[in-house]
C-alpha atoms as a PDB file:
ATOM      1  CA  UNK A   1       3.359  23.615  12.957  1.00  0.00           C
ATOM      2  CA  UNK A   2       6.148  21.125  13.538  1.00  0.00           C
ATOM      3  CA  UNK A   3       5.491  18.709  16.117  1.00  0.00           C
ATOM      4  CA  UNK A   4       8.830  18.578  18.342  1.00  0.00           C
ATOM      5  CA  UNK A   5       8.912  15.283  20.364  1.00  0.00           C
ATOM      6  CA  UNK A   6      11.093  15.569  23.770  1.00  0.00           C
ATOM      7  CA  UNK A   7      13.272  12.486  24.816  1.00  0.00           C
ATOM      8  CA  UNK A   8      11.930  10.607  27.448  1.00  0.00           C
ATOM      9  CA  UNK A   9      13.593  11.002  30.835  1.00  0.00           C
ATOM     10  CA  UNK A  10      15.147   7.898  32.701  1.00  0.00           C
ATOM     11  CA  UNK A  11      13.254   7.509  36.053  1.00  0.00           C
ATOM     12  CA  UNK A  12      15.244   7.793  38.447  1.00  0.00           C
ATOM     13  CA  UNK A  13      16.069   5.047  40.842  1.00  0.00           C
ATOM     14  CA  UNK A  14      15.225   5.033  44.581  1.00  0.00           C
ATOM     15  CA  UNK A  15      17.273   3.040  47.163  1.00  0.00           C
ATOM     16  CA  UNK A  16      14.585   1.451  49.479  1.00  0.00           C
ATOM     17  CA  UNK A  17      14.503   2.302  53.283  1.00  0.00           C
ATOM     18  CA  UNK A  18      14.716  -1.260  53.722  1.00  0.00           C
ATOM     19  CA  UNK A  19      17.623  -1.630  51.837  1.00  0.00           C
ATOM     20  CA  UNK A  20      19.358   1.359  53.778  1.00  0.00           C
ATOM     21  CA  UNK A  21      18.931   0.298  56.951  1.00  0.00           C
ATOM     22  CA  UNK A  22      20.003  -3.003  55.806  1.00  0.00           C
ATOM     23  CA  UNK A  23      22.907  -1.842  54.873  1.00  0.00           C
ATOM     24  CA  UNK A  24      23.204   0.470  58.028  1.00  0.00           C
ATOM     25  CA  UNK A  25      22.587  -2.344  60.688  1.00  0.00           C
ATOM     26  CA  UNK A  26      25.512  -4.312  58.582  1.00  0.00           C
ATOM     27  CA  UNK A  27      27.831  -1.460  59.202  1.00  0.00           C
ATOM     28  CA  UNK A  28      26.865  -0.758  62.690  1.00  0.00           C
ATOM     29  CA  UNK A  29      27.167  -4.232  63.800  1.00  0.00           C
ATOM     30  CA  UNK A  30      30.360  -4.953  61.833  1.00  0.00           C
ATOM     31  CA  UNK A  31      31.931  -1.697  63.674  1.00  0.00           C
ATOM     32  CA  UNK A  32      32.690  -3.781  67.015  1.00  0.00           C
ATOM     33  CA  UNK A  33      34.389  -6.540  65.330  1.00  0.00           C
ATOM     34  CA  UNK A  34      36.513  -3.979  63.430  1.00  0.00           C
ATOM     35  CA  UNK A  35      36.954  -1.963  66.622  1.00  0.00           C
ATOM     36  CA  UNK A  36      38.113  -5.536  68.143  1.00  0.00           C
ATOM     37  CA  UNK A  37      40.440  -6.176  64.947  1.00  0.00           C
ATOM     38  CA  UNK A  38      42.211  -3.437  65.413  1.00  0.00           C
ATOM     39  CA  UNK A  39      42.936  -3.154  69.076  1.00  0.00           C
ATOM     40  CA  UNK A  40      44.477  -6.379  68.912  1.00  0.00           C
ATOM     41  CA  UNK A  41      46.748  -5.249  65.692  1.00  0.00           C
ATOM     42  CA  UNK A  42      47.778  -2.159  67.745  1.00  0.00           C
ATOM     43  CA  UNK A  43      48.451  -4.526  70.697  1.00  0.00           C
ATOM     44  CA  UNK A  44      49.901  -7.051  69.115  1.00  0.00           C
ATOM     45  CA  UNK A  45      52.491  -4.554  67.374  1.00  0.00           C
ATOM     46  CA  UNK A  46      52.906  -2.514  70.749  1.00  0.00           C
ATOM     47  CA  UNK A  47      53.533  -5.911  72.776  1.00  0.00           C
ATOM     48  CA  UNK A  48      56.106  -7.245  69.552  1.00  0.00           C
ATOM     49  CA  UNK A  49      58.353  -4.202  70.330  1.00  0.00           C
ATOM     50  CA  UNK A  50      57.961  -4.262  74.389  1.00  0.00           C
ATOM     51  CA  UNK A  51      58.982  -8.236  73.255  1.00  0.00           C
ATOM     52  CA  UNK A  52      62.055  -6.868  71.340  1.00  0.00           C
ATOM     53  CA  UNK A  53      63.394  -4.609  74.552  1.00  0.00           C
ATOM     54  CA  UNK A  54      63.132  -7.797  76.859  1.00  0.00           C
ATOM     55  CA  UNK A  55      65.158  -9.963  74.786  1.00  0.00           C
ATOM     56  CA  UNK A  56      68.122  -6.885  74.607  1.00  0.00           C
ATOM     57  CA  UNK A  57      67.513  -6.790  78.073  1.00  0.00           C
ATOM     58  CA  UNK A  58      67.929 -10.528  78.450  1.00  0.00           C
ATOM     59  CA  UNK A  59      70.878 -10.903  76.134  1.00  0.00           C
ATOM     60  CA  UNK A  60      72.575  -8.058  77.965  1.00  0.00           C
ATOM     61  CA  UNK A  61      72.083  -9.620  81.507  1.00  0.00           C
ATOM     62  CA  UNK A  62      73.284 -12.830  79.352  1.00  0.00           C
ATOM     63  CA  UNK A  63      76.635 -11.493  77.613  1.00  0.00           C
ATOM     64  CA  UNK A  64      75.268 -13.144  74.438  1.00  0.00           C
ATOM     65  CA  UNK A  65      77.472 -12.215  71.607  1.00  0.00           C
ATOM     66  CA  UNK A  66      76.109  -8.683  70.119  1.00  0.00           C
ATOM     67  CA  UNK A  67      76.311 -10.011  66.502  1.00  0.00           C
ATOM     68  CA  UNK A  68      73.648 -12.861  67.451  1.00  0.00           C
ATOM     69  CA  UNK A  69      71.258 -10.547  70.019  1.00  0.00           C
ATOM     70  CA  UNK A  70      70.721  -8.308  66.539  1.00  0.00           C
ATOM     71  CA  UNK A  71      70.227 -11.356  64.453  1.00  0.00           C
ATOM     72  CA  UNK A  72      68.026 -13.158  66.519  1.00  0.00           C
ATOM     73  CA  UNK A  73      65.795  -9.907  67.712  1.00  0.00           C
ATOM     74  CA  UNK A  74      65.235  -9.151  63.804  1.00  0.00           C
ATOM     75  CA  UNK A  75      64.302 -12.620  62.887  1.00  0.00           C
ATOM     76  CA  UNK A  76      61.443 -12.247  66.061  1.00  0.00           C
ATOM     77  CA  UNK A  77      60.284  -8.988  65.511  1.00  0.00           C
ATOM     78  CA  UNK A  78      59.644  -9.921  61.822  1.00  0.00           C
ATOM     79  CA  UNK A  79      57.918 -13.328  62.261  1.00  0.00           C
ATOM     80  CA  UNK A  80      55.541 -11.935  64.778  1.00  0.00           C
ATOM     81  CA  UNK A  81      54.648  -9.449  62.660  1.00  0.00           C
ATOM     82  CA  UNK A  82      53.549 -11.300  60.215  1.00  0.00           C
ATOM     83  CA  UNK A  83      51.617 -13.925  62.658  1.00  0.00           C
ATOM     84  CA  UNK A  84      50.052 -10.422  64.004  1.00  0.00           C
ATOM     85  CA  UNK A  85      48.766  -9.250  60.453  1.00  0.00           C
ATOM     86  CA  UNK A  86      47.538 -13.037  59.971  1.00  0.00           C
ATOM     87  CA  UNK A  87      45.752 -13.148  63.060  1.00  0.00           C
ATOM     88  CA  UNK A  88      44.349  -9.258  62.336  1.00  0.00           C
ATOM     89  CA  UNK A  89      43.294 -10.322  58.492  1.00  0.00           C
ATOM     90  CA  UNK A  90      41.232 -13.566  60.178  1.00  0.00           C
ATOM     91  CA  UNK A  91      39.393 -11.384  62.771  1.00  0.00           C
ATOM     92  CA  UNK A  92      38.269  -8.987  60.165  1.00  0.00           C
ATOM     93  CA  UNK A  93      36.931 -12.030  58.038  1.00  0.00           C
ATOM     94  CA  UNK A  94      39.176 -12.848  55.455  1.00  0.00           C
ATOM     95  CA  UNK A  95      40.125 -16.378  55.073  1.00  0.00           C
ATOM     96  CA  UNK A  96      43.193 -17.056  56.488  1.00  0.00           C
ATOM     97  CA  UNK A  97      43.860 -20.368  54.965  1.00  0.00           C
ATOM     98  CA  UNK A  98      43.115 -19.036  51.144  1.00  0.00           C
ATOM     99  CA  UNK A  99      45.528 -16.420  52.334  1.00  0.00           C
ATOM    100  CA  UNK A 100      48.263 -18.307  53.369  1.00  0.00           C
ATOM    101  CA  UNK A 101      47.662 -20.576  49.998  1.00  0.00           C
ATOM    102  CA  UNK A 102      47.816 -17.218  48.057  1.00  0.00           C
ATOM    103  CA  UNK A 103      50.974 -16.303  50.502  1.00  0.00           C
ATOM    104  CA  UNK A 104      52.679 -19.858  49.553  1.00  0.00           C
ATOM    105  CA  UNK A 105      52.038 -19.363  46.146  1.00  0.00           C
ATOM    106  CA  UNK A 106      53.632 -15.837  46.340  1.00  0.00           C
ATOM    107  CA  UNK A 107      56.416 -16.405  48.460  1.00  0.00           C
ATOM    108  CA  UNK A 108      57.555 -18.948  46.038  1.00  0.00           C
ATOM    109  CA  UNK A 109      57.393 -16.593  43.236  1.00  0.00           C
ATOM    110  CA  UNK A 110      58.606 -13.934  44.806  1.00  0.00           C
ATOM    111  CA  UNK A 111      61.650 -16.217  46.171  1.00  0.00           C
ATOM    112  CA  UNK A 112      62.767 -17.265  42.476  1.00  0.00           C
ATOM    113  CA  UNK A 113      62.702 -13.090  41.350  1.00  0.00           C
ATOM    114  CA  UNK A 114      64.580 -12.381  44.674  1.00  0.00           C
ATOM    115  CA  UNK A 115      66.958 -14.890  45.203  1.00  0.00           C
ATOM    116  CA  UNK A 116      69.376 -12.464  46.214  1.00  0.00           C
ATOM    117  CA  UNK A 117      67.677 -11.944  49.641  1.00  0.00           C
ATOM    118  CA  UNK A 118      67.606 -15.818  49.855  1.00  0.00           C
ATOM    119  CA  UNK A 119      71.151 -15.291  49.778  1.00  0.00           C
ATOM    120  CA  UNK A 120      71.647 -12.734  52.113  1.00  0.00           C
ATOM    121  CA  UNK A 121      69.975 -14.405  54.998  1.00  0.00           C
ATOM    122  CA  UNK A 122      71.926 -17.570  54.428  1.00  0.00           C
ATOM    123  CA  UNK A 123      74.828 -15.154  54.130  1.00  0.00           C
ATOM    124  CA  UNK A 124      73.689 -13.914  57.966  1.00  0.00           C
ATOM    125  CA  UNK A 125      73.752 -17.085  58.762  1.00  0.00           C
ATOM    126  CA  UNK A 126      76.931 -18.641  57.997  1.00  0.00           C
ATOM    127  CA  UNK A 127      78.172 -15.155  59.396  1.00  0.00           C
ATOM    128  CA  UNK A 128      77.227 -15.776  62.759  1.00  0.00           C
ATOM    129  CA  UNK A 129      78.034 -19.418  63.296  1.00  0.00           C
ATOM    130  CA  UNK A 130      81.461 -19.253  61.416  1.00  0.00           C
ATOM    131  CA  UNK A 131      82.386 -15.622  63.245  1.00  0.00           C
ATOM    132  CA  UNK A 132      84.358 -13.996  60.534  1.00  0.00           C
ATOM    133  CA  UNK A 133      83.607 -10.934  62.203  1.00  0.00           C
ATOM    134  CA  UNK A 134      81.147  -9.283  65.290  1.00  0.00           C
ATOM    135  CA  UNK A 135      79.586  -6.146  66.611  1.00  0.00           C
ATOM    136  CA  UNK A 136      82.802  -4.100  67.173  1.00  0.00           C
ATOM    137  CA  UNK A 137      85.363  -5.091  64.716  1.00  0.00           C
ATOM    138  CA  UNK A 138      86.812  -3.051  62.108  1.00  0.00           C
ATOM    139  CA  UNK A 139      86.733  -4.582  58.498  1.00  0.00           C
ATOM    140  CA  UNK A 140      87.393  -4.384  54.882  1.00  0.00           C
ATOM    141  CA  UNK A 141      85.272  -6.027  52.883  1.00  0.00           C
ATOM    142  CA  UNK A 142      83.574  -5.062  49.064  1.00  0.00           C
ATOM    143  CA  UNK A 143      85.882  -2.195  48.533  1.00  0.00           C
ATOM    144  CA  UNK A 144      84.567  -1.073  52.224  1.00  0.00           C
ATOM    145  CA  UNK A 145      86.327  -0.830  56.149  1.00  0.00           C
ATOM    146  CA  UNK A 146      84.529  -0.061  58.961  1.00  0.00           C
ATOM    147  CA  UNK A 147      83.696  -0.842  62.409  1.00  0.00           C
ATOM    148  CA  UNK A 148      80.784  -3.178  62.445  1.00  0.00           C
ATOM    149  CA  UNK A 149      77.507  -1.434  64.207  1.00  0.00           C
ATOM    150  CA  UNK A 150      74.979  -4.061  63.514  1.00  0.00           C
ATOM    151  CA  UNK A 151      74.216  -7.917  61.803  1.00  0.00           C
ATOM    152  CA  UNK A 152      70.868  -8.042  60.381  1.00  0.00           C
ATOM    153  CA  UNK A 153      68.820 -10.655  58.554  1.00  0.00           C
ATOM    154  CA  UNK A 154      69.851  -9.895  55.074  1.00  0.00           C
ATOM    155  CA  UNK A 155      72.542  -6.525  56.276  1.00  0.00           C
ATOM    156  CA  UNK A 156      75.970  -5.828  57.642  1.00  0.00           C
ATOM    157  CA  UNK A 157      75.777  -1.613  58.436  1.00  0.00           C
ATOM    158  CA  UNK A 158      79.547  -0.281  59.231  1.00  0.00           C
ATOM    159  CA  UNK A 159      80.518   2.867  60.326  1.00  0.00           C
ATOM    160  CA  UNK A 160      83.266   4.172  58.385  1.00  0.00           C
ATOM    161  CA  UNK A 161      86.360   6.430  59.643  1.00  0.00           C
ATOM    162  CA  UNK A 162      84.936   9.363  57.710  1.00  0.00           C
ATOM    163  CA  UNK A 163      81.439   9.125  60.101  1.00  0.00           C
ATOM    164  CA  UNK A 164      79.493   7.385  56.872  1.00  0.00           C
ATOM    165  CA  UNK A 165      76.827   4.402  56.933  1.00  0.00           C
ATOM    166  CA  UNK A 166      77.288   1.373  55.112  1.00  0.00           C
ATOM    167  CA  UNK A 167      74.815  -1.066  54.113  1.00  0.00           C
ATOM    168  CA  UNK A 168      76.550  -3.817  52.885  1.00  0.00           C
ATOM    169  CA  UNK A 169      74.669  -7.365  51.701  1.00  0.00           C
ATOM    170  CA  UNK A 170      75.154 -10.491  53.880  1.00  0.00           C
ATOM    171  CA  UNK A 171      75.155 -12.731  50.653  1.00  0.00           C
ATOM    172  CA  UNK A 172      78.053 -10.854  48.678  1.00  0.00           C
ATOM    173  CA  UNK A 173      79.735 -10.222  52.126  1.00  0.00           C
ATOM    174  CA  UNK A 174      79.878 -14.224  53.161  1.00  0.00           C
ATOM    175  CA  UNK A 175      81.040 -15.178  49.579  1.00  0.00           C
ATOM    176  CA  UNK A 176      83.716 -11.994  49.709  1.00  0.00           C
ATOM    177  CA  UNK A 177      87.050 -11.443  50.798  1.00  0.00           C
ATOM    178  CA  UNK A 178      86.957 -10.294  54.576  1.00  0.00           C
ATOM    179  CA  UNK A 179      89.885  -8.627  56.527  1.00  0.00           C
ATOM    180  CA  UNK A 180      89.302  -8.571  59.606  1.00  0.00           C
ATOM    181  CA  UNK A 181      91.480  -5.934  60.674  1.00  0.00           C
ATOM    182  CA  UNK A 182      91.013  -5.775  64.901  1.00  0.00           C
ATOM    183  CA  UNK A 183      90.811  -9.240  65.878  1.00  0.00           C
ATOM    184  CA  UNK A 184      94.798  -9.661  67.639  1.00  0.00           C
ATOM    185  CA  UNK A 185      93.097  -6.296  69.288  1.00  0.00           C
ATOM    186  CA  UNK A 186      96.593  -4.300  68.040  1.00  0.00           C
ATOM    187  CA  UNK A 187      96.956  -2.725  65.028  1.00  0.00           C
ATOM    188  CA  UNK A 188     101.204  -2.112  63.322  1.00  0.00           C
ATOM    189  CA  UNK A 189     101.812   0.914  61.329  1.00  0.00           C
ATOM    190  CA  UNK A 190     103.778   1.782  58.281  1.00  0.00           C
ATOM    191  CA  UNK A 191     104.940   4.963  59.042  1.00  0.00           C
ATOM    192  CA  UNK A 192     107.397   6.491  56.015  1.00  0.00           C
ATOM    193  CA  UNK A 193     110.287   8.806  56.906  1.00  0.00           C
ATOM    194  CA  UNK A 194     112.552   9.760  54.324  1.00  0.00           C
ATOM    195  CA  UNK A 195     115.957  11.053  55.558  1.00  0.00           C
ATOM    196  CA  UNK A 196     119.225  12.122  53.226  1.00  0.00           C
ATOM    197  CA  UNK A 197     121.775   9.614  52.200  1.00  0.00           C
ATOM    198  CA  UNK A 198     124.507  11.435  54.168  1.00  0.00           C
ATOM    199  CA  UNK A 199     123.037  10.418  57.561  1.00  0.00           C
ATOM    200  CA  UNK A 200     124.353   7.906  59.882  1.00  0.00           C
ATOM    201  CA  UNK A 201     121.594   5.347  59.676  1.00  0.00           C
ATOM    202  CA  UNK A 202     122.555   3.652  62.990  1.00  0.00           C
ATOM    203  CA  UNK A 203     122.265   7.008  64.901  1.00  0.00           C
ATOM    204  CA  UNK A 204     118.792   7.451  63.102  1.00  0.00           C
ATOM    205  CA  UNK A 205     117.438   4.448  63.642  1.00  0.00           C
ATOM    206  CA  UNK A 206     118.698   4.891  67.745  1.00  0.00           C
ATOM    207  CA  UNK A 207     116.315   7.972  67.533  1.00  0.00           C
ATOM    208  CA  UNK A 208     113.339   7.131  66.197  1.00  0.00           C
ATOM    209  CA  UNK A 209     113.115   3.900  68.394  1.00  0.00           C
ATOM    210  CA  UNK A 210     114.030   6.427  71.317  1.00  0.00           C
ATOM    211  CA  UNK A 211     110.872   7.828  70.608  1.00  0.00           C
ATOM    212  CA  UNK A 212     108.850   5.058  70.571  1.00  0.00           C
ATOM    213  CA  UNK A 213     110.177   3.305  73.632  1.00  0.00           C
ATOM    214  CA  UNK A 214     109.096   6.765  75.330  1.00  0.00           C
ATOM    215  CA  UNK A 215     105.669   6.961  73.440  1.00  0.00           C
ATOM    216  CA  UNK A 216     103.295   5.180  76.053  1.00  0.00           C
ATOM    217  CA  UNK A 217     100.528   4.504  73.154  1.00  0.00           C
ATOM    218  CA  UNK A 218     103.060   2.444  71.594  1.00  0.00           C
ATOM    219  CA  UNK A 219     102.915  -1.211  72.914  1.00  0.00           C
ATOM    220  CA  UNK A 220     106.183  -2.939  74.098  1.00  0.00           C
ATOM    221  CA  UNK A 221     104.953  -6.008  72.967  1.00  0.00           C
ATOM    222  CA  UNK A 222     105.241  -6.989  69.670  1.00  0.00           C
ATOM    223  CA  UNK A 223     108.072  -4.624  69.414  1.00  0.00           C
ATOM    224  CA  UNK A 224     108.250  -2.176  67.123  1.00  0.00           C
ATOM    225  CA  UNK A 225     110.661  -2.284  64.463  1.00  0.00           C
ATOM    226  CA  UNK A 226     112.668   0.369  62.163  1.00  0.00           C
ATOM    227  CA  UNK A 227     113.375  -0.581  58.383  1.00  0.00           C
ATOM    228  CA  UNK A 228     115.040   0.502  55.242  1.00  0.00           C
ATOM    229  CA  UNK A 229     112.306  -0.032  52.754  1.00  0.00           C
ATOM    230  CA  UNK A 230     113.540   2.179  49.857  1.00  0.00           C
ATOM    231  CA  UNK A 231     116.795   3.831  48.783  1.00  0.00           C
ATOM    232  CA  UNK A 232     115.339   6.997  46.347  1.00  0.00           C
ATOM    233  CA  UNK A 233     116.776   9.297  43.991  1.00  0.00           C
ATOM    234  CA  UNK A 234     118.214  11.667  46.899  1.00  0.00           C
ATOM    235  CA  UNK A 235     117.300   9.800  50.066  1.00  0.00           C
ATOM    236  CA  UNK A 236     116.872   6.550  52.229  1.00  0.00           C
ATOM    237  CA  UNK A 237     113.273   5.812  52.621  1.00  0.00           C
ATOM    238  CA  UNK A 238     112.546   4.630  56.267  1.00  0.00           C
ATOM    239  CA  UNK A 239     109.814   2.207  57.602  1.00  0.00           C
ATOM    240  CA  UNK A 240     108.916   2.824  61.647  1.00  0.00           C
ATOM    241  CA  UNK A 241     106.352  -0.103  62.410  1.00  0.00           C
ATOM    242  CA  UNK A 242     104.577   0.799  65.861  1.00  0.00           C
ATOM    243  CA  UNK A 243     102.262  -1.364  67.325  1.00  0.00           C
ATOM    244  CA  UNK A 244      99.150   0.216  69.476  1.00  0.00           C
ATOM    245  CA  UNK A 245      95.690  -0.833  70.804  1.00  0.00           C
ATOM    246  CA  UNK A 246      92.959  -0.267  67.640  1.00  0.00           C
ATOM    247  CA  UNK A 247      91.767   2.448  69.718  1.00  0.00           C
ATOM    248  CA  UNK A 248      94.599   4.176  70.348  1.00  0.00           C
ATOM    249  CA  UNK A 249      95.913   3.998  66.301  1.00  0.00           C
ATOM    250  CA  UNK A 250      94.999   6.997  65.165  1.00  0.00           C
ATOM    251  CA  UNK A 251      96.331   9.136  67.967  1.00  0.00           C
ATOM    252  CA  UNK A 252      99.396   6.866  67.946  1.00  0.00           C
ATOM    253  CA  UNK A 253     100.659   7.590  64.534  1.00  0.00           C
ATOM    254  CA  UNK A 254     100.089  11.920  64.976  1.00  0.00           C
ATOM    255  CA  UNK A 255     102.305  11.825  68.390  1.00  0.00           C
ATOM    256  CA  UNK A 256     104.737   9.480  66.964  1.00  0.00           C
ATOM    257  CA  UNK A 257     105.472  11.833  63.809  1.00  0.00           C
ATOM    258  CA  UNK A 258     105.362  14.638  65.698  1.00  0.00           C
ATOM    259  CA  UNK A 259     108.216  13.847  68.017  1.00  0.00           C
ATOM    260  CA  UNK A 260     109.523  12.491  65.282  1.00  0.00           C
ATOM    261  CA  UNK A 261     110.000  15.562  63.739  1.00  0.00           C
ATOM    262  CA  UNK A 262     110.932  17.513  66.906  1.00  0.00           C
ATOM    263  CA  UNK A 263     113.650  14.797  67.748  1.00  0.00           C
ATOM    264  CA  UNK A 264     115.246  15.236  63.930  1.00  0.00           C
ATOM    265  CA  UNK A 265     115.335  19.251  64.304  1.00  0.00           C
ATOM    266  CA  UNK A 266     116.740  18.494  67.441  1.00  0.00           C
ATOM    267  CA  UNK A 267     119.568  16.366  66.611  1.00  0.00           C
ATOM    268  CA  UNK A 268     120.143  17.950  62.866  1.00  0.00           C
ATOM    269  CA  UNK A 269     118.950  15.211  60.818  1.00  0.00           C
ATOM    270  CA  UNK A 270     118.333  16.142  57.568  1.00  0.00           C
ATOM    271  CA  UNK A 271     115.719  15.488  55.073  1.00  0.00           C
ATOM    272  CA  UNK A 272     116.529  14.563  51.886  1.00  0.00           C
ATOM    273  CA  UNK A 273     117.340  17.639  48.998  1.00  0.00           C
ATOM    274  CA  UNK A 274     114.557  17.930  46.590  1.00  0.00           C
ATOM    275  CA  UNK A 275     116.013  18.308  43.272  1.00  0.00           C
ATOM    276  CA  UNK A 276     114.807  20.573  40.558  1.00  0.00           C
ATOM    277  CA  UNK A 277     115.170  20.872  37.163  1.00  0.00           C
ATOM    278  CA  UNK A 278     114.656  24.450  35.450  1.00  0.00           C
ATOM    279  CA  UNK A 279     113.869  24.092  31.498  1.00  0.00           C
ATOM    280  CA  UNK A 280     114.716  27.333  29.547  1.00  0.00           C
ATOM    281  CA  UNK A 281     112.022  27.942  27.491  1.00  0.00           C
END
């Protein structure tokens, strides 16, 4: 008969009452001071944004400029939150000094990989004491035009004529070409009108500045101006350079080539032939 020997079972391990309700009073008694730590993160979060509606409120009643309200409500809002999440991190018993060492020692780490953000805020800076541009204006800048919504800490957002967002970098946007295309507050169009080389160009010219002496979006002063810019193949190439309030542009140039048109039909100018050539194949 073989004798079969069994392994021997590992006896199992008990946790000691004593040890539970050790570990239970440390819970239970840590629970306020969490409680505690919390409201006062909540709070201090709730009381940072009530903070944030004052100061628009205050800069409002103030007629600060727009660009600097934005840039100086983002630079609060952020450094309280981070004095909040200190303050929250040393109630809850972590040490705040090792943690702003560690934080040092980060930050400079993290400043040398992003250096770029470095950038940007300086790039917010020098963008609202040198005032290139503020809340309102329309400009081209990185391959970009818009009318400028908002100046953050490290962001310039424009909204674009076609109803689009754009974030655009402080940093590459202060070291950048900027046009900034509203600040005389009146824009001057290039408008092209191509008429045959048999016209009168005198009468022509009498016509189209007929209609913008009559067109009230058309300012009187500067006055506008009607050019030869181009003689083509088969006609004379016309420049009429309205100028109008930058919110009235738009709407400006339609009505102006509109009567335009009506005023040529009506007085028998002609366009220009459009010549074709047939190849027999």
């Amino acid at each position: 008969m073989t004798n079969t020997h069994m392994p021997e079972l590992a006896k199992p391990e008990f946790v000691s009452v004593d040890h539970l309700k050790s570990v239970t009073d440390s819970i239970i008694s840590y629970l306020p001071t969490l409680a505690y730590s919390l409201a006062v993160l909540f709070v201090g979060f709730w009381l940072a944004k009530r903070l944030d509606k004052g100061l628009a409120k205050y800069f409002n009643k103030r007629n600060y400029d727009v660009s600097l309200e934005g840039f100086i409500r983002s630079l609060v809002s952020v450094g309280l939150k981070i004095i909040i999440v200190l303050t929250f991190a040393g109630m809850i018993g972590l040490p705040t000094t090792s943690l702003l060492a560690v934080f040092g020692a980060a930050g400079l780490a993290v400043g040398l990989a992003l250096q770029g953000s470095l950038a940007n805020f300086a790039g917010g800076v020098l963008i609202l004491i040198f005032k290139p541009f503020k809340v309102g204006d329309v400009i081209s800048t990185q391959g970009e035009t818009g009318e400028v919504q908002e100046i953050q800490i490290f962001n310039t957002i424009l909204l674009t004529p076609e109803n689009k967002t754009v974030i655009l970098a402080n940093g590459s946007v202060s070291n950048g070409t900027i046009v900034n295309v509203t600040r005389h507050g009146n824009l001057r169009a290039s408008l092209r009108i191509a008429i045959d080389f048999s016209e009168d160009l005198d009468h022509v010219r009498s016509i189209i500045m007929g209609v913008l002496q009559n067109e009230p979006l058309v300012l009187k002063t500067p006055e506008p101006s009607v050019i030869v810019v181009e003689y083509a193949e088969s006609a004379i190439v016309l420049s009429v350079r309205p100028y109008a309030n930058v919110a009235d542009f738009g709407p400006m140039q339609t009505a102006v080539y509109e009567k335009i048109r009506k005023e040529f039909i009506a007085h028998e100018v002609k366009s220009p032939e459009i010549k074709r050539t047939y190849v027999q194949p």
